[in-house]
PDB file of N, CA and C in Angstrom:
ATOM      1  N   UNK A   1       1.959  21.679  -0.783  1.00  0.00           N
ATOM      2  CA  UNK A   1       2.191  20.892   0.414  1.00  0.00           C
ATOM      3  C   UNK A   1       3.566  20.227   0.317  1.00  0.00           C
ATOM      4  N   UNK A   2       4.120  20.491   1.500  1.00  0.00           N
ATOM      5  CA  UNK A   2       5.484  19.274   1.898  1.00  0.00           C
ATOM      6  C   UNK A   2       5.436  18.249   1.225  1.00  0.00           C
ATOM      7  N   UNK A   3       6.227  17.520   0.465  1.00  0.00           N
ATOM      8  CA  UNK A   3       6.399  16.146   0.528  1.00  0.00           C
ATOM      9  C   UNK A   3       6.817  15.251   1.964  1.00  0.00           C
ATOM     10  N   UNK A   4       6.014  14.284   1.692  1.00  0.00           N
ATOM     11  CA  UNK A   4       6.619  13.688   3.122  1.00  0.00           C
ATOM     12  C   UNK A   4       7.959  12.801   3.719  1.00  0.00           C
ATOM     13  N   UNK A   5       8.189  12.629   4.301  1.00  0.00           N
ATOM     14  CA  UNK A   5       9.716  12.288   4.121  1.00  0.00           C
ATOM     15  C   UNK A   5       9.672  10.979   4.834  1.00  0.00           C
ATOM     16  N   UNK A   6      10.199   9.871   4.126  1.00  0.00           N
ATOM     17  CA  UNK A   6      10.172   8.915   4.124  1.00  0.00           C
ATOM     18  C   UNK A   6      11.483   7.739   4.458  1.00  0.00           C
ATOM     19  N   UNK A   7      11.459   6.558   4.913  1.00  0.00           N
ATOM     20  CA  UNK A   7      12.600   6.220   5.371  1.00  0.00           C
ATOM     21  C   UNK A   7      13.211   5.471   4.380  1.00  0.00           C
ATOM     22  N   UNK A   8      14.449   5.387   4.292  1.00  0.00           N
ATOM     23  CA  UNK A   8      14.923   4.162   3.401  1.00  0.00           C
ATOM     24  C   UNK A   8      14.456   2.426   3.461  1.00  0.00           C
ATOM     25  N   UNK A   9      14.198   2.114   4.531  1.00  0.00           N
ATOM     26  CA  UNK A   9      13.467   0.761   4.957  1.00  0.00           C
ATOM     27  C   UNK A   9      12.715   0.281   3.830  1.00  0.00           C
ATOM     28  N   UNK A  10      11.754   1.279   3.108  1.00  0.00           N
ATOM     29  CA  UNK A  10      10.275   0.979   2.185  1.00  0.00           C
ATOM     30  C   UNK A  10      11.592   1.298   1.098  1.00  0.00           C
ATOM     31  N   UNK A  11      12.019   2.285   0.770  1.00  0.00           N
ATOM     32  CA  UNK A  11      12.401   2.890  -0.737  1.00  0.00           C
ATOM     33  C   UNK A  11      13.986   2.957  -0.354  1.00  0.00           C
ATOM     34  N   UNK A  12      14.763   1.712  -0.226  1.00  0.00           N
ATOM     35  CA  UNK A  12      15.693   1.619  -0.461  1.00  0.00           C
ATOM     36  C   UNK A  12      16.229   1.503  -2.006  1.00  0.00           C
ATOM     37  N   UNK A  13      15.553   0.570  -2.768  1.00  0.00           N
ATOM     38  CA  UNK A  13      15.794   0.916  -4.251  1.00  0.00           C
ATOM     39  C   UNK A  13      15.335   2.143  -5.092  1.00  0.00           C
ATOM     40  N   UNK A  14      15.138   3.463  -4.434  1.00  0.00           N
ATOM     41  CA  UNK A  14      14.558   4.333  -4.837  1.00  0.00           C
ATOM     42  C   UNK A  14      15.056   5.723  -4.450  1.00  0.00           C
ATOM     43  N   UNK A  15      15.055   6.463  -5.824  1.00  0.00           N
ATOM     44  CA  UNK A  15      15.632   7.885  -5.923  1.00  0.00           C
ATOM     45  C   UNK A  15      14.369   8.819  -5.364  1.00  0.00           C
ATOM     46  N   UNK A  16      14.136   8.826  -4.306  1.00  0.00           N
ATOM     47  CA  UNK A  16      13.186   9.538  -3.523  1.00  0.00           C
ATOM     48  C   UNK A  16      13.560  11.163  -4.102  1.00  0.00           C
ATOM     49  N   UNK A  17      13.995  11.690  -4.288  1.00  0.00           N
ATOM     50  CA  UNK A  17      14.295  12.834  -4.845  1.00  0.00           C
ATOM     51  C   UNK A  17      13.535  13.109  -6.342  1.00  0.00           C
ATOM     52  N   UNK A  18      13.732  12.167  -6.919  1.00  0.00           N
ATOM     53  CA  UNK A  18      13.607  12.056  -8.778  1.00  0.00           C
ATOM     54  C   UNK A  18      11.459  11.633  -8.440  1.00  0.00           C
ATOM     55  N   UNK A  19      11.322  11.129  -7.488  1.00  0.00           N
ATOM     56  CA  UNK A  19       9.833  10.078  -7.500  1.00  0.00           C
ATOM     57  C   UNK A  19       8.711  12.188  -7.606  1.00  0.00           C
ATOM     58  N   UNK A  20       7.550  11.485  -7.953  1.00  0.00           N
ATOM     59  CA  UNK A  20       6.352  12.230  -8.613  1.00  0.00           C
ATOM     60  C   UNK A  20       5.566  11.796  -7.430  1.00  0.00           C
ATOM     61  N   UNK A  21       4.881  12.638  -6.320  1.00  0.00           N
ATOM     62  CA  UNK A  21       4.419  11.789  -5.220  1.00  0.00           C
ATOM     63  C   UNK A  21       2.737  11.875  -5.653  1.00  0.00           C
ATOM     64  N   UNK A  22       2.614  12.611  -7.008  1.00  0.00           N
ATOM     65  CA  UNK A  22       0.851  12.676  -7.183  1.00  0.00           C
ATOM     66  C   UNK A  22       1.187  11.454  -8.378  1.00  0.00           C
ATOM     67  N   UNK A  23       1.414  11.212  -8.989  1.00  0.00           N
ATOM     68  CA  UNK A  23       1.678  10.562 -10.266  1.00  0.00           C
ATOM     69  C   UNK A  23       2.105   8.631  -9.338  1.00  0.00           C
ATOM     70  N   UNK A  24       3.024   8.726  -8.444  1.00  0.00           N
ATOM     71  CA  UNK A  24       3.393   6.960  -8.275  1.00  0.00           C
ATOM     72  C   UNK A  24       2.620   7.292  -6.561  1.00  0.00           C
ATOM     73  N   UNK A  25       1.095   8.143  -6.870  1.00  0.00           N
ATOM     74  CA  UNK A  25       0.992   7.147  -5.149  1.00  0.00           C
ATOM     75  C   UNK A  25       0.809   6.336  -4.761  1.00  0.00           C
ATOM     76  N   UNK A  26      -0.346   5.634  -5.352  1.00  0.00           N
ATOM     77  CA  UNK A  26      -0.180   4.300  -5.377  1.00  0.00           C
ATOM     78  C   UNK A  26       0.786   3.457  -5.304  1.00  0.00           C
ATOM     79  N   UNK A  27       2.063   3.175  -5.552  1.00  0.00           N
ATOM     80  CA  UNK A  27       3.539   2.633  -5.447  1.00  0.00           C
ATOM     81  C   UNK A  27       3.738   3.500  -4.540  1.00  0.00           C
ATOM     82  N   UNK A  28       3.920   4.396  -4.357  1.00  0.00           N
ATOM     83  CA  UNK A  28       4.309   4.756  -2.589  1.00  0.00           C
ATOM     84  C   UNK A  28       3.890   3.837  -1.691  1.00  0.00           C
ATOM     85  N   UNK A  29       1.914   4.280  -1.781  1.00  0.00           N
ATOM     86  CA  UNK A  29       1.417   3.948  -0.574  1.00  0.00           C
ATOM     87  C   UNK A  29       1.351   2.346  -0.581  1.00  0.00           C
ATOM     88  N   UNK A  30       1.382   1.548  -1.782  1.00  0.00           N
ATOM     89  CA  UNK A  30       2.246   0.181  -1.258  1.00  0.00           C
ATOM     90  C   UNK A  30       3.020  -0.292  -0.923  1.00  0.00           C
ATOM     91  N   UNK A  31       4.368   0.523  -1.024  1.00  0.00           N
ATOM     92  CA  UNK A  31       5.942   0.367  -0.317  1.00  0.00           C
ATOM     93  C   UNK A  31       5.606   0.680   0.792  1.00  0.00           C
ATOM     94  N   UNK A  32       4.771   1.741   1.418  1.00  0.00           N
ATOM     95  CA  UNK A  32       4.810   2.052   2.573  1.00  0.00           C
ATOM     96  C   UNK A  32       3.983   0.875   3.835  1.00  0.00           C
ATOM     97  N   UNK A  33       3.034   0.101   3.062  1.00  0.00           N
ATOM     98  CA  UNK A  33       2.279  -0.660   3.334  1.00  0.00           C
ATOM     99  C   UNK A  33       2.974  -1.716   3.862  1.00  0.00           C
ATOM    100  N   UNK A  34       3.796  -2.170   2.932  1.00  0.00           N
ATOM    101  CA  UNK A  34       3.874  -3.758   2.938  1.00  0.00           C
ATOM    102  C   UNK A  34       5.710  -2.829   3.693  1.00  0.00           C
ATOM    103  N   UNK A  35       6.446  -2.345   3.542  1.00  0.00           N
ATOM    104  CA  UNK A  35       7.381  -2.361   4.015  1.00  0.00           C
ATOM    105  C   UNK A  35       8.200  -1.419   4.871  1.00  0.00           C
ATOM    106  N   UNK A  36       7.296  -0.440   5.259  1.00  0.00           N
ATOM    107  CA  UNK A  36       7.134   1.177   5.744  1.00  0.00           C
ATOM    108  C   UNK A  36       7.609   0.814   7.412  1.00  0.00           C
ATOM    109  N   UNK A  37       7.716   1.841   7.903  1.00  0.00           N
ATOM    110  CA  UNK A  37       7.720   2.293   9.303  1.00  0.00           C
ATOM    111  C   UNK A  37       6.459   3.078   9.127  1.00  0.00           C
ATOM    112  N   UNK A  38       5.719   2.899  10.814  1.00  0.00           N
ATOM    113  CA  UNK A  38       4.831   3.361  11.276  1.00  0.00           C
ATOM    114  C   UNK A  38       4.724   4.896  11.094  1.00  0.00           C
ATOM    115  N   UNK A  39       6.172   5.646  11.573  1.00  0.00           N
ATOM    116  CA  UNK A  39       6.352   6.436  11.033  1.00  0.00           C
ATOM    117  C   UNK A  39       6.094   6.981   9.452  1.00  0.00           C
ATOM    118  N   UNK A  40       6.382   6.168   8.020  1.00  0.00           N
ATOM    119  CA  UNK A  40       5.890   6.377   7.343  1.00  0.00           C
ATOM    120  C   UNK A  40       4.947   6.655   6.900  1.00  0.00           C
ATOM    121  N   UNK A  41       4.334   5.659   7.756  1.00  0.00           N
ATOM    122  CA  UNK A  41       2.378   5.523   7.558  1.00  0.00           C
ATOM    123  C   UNK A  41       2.145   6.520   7.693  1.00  0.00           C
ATOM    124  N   UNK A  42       2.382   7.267   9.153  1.00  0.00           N
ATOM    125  CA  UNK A  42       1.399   8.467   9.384  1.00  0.00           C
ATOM    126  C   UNK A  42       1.854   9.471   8.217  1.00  0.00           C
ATOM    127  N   UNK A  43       3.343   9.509   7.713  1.00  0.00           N
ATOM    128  CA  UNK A  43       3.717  10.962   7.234  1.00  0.00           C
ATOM    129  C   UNK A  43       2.677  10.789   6.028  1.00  0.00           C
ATOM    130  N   UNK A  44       2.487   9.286   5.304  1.00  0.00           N
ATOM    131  CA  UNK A  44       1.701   9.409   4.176  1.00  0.00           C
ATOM    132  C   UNK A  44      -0.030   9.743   4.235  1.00  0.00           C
ATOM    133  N   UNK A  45      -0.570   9.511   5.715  1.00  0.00           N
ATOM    134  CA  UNK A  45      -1.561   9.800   6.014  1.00  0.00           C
ATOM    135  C   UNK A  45      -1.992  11.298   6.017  1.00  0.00           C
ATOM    136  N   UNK A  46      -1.064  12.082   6.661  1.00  0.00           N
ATOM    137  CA  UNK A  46      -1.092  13.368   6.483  1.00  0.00           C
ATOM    138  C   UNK A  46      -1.157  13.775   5.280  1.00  0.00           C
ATOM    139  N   UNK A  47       0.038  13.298   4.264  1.00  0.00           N
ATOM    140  CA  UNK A  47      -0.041  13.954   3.039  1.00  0.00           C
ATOM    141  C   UNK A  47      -0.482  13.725   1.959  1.00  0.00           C
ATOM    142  N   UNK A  48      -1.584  12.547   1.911  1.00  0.00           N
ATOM    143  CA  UNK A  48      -2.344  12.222   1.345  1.00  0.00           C
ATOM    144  C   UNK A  48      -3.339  12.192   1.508  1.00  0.00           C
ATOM    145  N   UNK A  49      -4.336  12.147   2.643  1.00  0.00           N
ATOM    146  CA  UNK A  49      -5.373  12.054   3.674  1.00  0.00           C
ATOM    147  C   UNK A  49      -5.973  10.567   3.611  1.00  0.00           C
ATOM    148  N   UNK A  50      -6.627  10.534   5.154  1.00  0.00           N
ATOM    149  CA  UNK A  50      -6.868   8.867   5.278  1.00  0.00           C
ATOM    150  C   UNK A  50      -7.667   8.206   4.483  1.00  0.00           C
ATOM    151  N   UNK A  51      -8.717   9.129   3.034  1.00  0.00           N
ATOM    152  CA  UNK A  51      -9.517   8.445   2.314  1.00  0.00           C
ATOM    153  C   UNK A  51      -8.797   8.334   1.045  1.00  0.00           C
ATOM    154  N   UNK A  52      -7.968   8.805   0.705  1.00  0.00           N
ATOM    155  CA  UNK A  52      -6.776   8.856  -0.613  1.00  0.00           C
ATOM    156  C   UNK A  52      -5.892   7.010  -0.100  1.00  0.00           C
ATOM    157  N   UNK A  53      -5.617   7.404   0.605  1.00  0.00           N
ATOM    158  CA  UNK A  53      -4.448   6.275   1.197  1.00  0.00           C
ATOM    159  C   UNK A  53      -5.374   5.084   1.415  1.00  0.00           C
ATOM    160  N   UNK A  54      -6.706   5.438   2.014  1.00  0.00           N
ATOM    161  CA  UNK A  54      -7.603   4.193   1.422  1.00  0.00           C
ATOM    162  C   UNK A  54      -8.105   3.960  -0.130  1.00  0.00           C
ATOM    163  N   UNK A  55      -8.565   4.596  -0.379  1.00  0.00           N
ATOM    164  CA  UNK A  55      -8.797   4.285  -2.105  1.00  0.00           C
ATOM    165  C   UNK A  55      -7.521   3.264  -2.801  1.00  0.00           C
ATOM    166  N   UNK A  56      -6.196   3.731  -2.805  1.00  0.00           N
ATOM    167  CA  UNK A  56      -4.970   3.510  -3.273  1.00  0.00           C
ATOM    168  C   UNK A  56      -4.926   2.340  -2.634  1.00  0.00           C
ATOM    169  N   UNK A  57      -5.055   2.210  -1.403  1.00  0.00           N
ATOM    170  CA  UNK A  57      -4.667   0.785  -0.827  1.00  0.00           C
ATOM    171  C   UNK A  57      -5.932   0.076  -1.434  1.00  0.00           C
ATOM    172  N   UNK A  58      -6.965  -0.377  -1.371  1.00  0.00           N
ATOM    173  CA  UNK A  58      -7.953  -0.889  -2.065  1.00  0.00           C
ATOM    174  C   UNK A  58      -7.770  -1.379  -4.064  1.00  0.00           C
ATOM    175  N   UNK A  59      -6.367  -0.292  -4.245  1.00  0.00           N
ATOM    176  CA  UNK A  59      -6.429  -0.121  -5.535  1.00  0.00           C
ATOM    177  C   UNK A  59      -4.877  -1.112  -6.139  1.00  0.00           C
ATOM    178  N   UNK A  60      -4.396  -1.348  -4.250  1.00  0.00           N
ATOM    179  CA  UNK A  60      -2.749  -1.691  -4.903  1.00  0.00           C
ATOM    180  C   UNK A  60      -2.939  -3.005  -5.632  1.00  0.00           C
ATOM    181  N   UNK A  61      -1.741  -2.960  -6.264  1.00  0.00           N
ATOM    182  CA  UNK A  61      -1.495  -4.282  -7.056  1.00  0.00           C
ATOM    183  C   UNK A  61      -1.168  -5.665  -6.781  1.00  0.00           C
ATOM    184  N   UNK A  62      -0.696  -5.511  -5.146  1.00  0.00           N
ATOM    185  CA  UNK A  62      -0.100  -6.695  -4.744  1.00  0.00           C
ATOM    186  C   UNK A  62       0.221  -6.182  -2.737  1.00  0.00           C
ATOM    187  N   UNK A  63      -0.236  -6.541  -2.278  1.00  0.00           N
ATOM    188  CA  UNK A  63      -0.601  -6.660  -0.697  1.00  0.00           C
ATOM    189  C   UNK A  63      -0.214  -7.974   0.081  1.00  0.00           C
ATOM    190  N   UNK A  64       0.620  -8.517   0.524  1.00  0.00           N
ATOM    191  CA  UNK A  64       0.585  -9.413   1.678  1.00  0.00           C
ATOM    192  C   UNK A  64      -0.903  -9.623   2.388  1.00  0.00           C
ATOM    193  N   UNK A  65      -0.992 -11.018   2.498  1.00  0.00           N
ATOM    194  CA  UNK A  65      -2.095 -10.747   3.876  1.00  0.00           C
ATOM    195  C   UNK A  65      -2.297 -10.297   5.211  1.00  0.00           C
ATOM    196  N   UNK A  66      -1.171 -10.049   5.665  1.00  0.00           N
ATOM    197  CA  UNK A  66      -0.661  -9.581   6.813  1.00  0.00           C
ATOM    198  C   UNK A  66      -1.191  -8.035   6.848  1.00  0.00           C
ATOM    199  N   UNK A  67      -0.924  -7.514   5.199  1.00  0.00           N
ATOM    200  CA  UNK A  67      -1.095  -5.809   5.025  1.00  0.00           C
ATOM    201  C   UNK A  67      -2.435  -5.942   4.431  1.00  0.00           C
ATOM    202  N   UNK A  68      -3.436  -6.854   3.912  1.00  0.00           N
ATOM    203  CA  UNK A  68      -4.450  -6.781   3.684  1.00  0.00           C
ATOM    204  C   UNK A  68      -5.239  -6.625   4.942  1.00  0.00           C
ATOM    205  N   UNK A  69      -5.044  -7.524   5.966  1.00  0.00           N
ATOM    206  CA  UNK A  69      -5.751  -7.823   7.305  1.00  0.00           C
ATOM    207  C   UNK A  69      -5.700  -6.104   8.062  1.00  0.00           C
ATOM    208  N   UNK A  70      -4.315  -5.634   7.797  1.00  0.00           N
ATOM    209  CA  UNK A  70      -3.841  -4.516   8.643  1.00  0.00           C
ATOM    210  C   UNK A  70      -4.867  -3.214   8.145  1.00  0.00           C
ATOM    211  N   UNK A  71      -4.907  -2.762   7.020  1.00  0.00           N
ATOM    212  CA  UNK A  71      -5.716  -2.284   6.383  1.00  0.00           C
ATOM    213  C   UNK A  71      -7.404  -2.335   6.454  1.00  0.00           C
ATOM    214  N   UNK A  72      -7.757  -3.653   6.381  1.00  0.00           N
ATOM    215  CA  UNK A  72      -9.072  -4.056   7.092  1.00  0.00           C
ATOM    216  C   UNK A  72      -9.391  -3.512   8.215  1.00  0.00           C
ATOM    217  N   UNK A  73      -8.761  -3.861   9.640  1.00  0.00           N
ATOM    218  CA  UNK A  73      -8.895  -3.341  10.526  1.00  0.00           C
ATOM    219  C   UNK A  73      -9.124  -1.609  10.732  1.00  0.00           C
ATOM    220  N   UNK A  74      -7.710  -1.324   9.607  1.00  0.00           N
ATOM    221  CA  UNK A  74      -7.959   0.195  10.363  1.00  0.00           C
ATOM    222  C   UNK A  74      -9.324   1.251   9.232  1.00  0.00           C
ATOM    223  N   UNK A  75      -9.307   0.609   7.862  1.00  0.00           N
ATOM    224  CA  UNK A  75     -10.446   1.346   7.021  1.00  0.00           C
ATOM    225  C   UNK A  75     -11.255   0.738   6.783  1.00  0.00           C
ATOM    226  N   UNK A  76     -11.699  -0.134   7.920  1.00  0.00           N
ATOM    227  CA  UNK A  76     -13.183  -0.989   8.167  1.00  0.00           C
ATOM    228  C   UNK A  76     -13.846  -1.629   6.694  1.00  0.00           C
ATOM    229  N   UNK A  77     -13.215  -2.244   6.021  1.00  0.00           N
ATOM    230  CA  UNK A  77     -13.584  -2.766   4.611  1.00  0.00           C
ATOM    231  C   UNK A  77     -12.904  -4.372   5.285  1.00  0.00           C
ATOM    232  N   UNK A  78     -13.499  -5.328   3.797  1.00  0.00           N
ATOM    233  CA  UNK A  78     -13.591  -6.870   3.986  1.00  0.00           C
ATOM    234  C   UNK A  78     -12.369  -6.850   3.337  1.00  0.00           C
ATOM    235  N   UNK A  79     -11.583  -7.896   3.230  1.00  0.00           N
ATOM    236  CA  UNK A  79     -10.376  -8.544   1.980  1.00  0.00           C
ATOM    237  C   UNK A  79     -10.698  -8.541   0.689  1.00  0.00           C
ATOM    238  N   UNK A  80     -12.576  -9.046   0.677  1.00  0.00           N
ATOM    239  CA  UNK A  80     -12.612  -8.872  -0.531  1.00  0.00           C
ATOM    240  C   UNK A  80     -12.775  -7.745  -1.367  1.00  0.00           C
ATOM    241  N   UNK A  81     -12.656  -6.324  -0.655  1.00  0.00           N
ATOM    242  CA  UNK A  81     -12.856  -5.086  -1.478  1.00  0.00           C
ATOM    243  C   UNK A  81     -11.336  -4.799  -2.032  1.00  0.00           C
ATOM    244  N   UNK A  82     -10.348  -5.243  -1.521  1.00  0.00           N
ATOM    245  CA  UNK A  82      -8.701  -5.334  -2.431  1.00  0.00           C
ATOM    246  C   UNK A  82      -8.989  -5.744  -3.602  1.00  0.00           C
ATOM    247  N   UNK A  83      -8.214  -5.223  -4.430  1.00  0.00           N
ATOM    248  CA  UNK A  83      -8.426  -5.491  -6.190  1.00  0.00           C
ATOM    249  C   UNK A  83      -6.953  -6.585  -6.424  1.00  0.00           C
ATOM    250  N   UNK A  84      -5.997  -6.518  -5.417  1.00  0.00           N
ATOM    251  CA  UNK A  84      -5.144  -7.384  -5.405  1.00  0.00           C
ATOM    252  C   UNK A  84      -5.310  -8.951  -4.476  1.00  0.00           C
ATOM    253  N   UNK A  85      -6.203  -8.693  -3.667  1.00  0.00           N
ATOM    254  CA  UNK A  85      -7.063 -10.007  -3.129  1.00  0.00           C
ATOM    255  C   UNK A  85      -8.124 -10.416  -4.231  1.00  0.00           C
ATOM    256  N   UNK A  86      -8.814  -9.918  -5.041  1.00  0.00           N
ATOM    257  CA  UNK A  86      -9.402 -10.956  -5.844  1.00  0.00           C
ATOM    258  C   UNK A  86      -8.466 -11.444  -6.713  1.00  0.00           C
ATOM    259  N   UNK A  87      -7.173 -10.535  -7.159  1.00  0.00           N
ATOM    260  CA  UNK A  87      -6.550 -11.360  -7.900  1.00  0.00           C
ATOM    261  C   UNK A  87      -5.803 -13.040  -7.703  1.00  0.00           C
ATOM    262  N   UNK A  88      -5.639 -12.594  -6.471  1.00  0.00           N
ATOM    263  CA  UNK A  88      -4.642 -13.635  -5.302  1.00  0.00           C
ATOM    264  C   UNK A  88      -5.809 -15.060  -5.609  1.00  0.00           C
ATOM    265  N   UNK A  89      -7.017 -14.743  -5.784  1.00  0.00           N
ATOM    266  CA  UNK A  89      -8.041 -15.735  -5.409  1.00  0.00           C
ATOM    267  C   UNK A  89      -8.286 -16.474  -6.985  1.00  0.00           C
ATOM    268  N   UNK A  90      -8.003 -15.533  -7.778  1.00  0.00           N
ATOM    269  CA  UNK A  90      -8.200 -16.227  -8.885  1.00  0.00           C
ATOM    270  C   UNK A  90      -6.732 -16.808  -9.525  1.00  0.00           C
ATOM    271  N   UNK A  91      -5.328 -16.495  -9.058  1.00  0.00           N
ATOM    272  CA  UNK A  91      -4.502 -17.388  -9.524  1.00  0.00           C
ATOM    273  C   UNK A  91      -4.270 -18.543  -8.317  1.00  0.00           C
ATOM    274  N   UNK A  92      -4.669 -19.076  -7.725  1.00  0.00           N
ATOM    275  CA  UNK A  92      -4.962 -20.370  -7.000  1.00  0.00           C
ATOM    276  C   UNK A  92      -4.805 -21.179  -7.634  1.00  0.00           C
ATOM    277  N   UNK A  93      -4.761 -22.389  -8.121  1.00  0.00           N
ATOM    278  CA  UNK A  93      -4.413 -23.567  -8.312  1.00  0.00           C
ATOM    279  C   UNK A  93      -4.330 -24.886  -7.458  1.00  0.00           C
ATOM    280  N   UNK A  94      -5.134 -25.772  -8.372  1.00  0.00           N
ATOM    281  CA  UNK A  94      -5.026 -27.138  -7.443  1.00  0.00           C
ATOM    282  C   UNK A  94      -4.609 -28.025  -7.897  1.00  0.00           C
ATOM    283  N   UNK A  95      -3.776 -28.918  -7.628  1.00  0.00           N
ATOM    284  CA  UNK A  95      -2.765 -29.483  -8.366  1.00  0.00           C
ATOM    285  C   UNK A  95      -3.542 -30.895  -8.092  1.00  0.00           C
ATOM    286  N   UNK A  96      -3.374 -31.845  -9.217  1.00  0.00           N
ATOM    287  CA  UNK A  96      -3.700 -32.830  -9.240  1.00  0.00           C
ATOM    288  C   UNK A  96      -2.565 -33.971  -9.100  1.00  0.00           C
ATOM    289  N   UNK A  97      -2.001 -34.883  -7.954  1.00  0.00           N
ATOM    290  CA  UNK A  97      -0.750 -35.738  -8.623  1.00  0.00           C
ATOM    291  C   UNK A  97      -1.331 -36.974  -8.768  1.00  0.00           C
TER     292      UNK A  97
END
């Protein structure tokens, strides 16, 4: 299969040429997440399929809430099934002055 072709917007610090797209999908499909064109989205939807690109998103390391919420909506799961939302919840802190 094609690799999908992607914009500089998400992977401006990145040798898109040199990248492993089975090996860093996960780091794809979070660049594409949190900083992608719509356009991106779909090319990664195609070339990953919409239950891969869910798993991975469920699996990323670090999500905005903005891209947690976005995600929710479209692969019908809670915030709390993100493995990077429970993390978010457990470095919280309450400061005492």
């Amino acid at each position: 299969m094609n690799k999908p072709t992607l914009s500089k917007q998400a992977f401006w610090d990145v040798d898109m040429s040199k990248i492993d797209y089975e090996k860093n999908a996960r780091y794809i499909v979070e660049k594409v997440i949190e900083r992608g064109k719509a356009e991106d989205f779909n090319n990664i939807l195609s070339f990953y399929g919409f239950e891969k690109v869910k798993e991975l998103a469920l699996q990323a390391n670090s999500l905005s809430d903005i891209s947690i919420n976005f995600c929710c909506v479209l692969f019908k799961v809670k915030p709390t099934d993100f493995k990077c939302y429970e993390k978010k919840q457990l470095n919280l802190r309450h400061w005492n002055f």
